[in-house]
Protein backbone atom coordinates (compact mmCIF):
# COMPACT_ATOMS: atom_id res chain seq x y z
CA UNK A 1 48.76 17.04 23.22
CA UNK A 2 51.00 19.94 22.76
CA UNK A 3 54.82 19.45 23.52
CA UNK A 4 55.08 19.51 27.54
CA UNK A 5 57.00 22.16 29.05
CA UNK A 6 60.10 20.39 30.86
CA UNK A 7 61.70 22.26 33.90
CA UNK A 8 63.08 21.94 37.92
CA UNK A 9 60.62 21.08 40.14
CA UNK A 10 59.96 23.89 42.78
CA UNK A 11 58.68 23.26 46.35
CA UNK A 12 55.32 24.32 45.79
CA UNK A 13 54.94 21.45 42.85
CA UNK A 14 54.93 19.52 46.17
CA UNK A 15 51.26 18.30 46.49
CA UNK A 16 50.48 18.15 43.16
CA UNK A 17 53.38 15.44 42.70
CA UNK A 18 52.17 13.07 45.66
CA UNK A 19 49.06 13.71 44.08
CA UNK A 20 50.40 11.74 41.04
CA UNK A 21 52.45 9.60 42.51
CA UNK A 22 49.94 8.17 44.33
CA UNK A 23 47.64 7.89 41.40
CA UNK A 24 50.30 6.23 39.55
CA UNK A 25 51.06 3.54 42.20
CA UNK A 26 51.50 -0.20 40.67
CA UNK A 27 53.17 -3.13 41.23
CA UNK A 28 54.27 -2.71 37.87
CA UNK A 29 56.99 -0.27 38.77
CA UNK A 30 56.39 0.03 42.68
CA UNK A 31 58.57 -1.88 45.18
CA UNK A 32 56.92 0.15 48.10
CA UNK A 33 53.45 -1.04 49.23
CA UNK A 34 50.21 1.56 48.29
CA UNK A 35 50.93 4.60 49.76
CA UNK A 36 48.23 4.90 52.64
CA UNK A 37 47.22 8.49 55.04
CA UNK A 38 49.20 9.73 56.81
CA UNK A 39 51.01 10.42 53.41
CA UNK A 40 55.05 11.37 53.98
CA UNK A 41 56.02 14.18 52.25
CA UNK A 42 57.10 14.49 48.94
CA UNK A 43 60.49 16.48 48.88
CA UNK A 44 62.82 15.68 52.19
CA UNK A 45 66.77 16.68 52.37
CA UNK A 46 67.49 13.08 50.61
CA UNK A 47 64.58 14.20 47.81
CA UNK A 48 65.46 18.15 47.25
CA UNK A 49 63.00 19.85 44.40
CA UNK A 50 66.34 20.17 42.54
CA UNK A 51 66.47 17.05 41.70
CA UNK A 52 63.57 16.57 40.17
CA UNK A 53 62.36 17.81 36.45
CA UNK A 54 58.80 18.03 35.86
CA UNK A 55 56.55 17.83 32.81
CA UNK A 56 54.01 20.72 33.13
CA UNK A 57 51.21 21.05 30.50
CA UNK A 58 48.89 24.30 30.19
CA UNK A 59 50.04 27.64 31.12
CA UNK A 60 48.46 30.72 33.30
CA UNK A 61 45.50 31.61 31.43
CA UNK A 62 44.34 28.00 30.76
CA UNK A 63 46.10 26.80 34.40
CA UNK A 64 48.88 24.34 34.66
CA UNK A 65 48.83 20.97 35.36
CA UNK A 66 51.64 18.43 35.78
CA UNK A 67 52.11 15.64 33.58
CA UNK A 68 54.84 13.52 35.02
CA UNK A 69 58.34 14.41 37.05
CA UNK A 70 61.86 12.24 36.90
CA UNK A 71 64.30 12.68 39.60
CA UNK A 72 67.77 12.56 39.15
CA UNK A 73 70.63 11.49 41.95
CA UNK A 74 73.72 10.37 42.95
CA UNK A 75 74.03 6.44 42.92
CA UNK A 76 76.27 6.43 45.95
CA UNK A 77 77.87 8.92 47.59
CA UNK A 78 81.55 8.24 46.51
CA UNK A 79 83.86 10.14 44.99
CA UNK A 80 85.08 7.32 42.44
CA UNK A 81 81.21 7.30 41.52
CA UNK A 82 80.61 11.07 41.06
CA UNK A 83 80.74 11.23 37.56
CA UNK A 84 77.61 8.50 37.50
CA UNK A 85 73.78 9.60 38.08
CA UNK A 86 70.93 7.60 38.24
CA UNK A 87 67.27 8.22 38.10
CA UNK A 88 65.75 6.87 41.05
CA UNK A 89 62.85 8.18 40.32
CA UNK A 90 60.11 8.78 36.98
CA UNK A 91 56.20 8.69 36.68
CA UNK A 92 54.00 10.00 34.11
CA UNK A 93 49.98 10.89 34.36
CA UNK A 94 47.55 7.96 33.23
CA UNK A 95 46.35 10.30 30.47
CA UNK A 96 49.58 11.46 28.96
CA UNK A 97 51.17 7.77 28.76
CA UNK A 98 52.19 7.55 25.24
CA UNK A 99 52.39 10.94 24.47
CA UNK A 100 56.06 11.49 24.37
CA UNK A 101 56.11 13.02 27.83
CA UNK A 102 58.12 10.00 29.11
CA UNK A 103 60.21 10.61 26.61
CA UNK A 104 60.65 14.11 27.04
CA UNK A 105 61.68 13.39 30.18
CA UNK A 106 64.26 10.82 29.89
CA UNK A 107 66.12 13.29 27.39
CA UNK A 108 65.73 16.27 29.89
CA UNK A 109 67.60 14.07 32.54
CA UNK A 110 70.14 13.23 29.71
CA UNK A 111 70.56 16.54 29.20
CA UNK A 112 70.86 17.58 33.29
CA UNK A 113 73.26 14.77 33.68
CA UNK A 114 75.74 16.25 30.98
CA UNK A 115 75.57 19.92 32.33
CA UNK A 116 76.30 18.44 36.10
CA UNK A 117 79.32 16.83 34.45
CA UNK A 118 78.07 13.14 34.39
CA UNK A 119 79.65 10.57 32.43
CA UNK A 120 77.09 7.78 32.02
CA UNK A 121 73.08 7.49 33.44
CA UNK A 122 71.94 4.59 35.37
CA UNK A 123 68.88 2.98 36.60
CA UNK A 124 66.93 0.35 37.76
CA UNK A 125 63.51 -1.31 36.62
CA UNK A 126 61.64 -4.29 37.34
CA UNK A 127 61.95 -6.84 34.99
CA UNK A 128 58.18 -7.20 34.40
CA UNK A 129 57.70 -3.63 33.52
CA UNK A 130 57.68 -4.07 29.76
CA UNK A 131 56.64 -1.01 28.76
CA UNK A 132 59.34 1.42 31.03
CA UNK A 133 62.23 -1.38 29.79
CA UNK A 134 60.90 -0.57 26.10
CA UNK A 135 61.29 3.56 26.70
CA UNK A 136 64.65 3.15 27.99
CA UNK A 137 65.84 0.65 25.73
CA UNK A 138 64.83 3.32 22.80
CA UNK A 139 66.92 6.25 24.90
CA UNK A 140 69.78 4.47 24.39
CA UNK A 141 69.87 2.19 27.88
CA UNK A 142 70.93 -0.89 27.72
CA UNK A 143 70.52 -4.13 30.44
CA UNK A 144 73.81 -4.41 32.15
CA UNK A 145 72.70 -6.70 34.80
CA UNK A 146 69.81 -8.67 36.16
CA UNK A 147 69.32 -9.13 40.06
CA UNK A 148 66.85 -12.28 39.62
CA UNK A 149 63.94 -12.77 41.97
CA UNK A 150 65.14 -9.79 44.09
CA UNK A 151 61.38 -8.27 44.34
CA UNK A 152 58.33 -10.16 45.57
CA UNK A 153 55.49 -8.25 44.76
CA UNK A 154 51.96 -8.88 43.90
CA UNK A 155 52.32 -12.36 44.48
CA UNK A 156 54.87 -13.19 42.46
CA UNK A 157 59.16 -12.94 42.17
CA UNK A 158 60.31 -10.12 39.52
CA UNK A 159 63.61 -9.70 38.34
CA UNK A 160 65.48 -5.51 39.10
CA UNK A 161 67.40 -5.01 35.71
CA UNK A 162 69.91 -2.19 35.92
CA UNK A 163 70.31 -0.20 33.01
CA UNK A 164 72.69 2.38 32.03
CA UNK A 165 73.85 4.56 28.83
CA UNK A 166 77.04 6.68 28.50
CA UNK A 167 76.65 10.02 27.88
């Protein structure tokens, strides 16, 4: 798979990213039940297209597709927290898992966060999700606290780990 183009997500990415989000849904990373019709929108004033990045794949001739988006945002709305971001939001396509898209990704935010004058990254992931914990743990995050049992999903009690990385 050729190198994914990474850019800011425009309004009319709109369907096409519920699309894959709710293709993507799991309780492996999904605190929110299975998204069900009516579907809510996508982008709303709290989730702006600005704040995502997408993944796209393809171009004009052969037609786009996108692979994966990660969405970028202010962890509170503080002034003593301004120089923080967090994603609070990241999914990648079934068929481009392990392709470096992910990846891709991640650094893009990195990247985004530096230019808007961010200090460190943050997140949050559930503890079972071995594989997202893995990705971030290779950009550079590491665990900085564990909210035990705060999710029960599937059945079961899973840990939220926050993660973060200075920039």
């Amino acid at each position: 798979m050729p190198e994914p183009r990474i850019r800011t997500a425009q309004a009319d990415d709109e369907e096409e990213l519920a699309a894959l989000d709710r293709a993507i849904w799991s309780p492996l990373h999904a605190v929110m039940p299975r998204p069900t019709p009516p579907y809510p929108p996508f982008f709303d004033d709290r989730h702006p297209p600005e704040d995502f990045l997408v993944a796209e794949a393809g171009d004009a001739r052969t037609g786009r597709r996108l692979l994966g988006y990660i969405r970028l945002a202010r962890p509170t709305p503080l002034a003593a927290n301004a120089h923080v971001l967090q994603i609070q939001g990241f999914a990648v396509a079934e068929e481009a898992r392990g392709r470096g898209v992910g990846r891709a990704l991640i650094r893009a935010a990195a990247g985004l966060a530096r230019e808007r004058g961010a200090r460190r990254l943050t997140l949050r992931v559930l503890g079972h999700n071995t594989p997202a914990r893995g990705l971030y743990e290779s950009e550079g995050f590491a665990v900085e606290g564990v909210l035990p049992g705060e999710f029960f999903l599937d059945g079961r009690y899973v840990d939220d780990v926050c993660m973060g990385r200075s920039l």
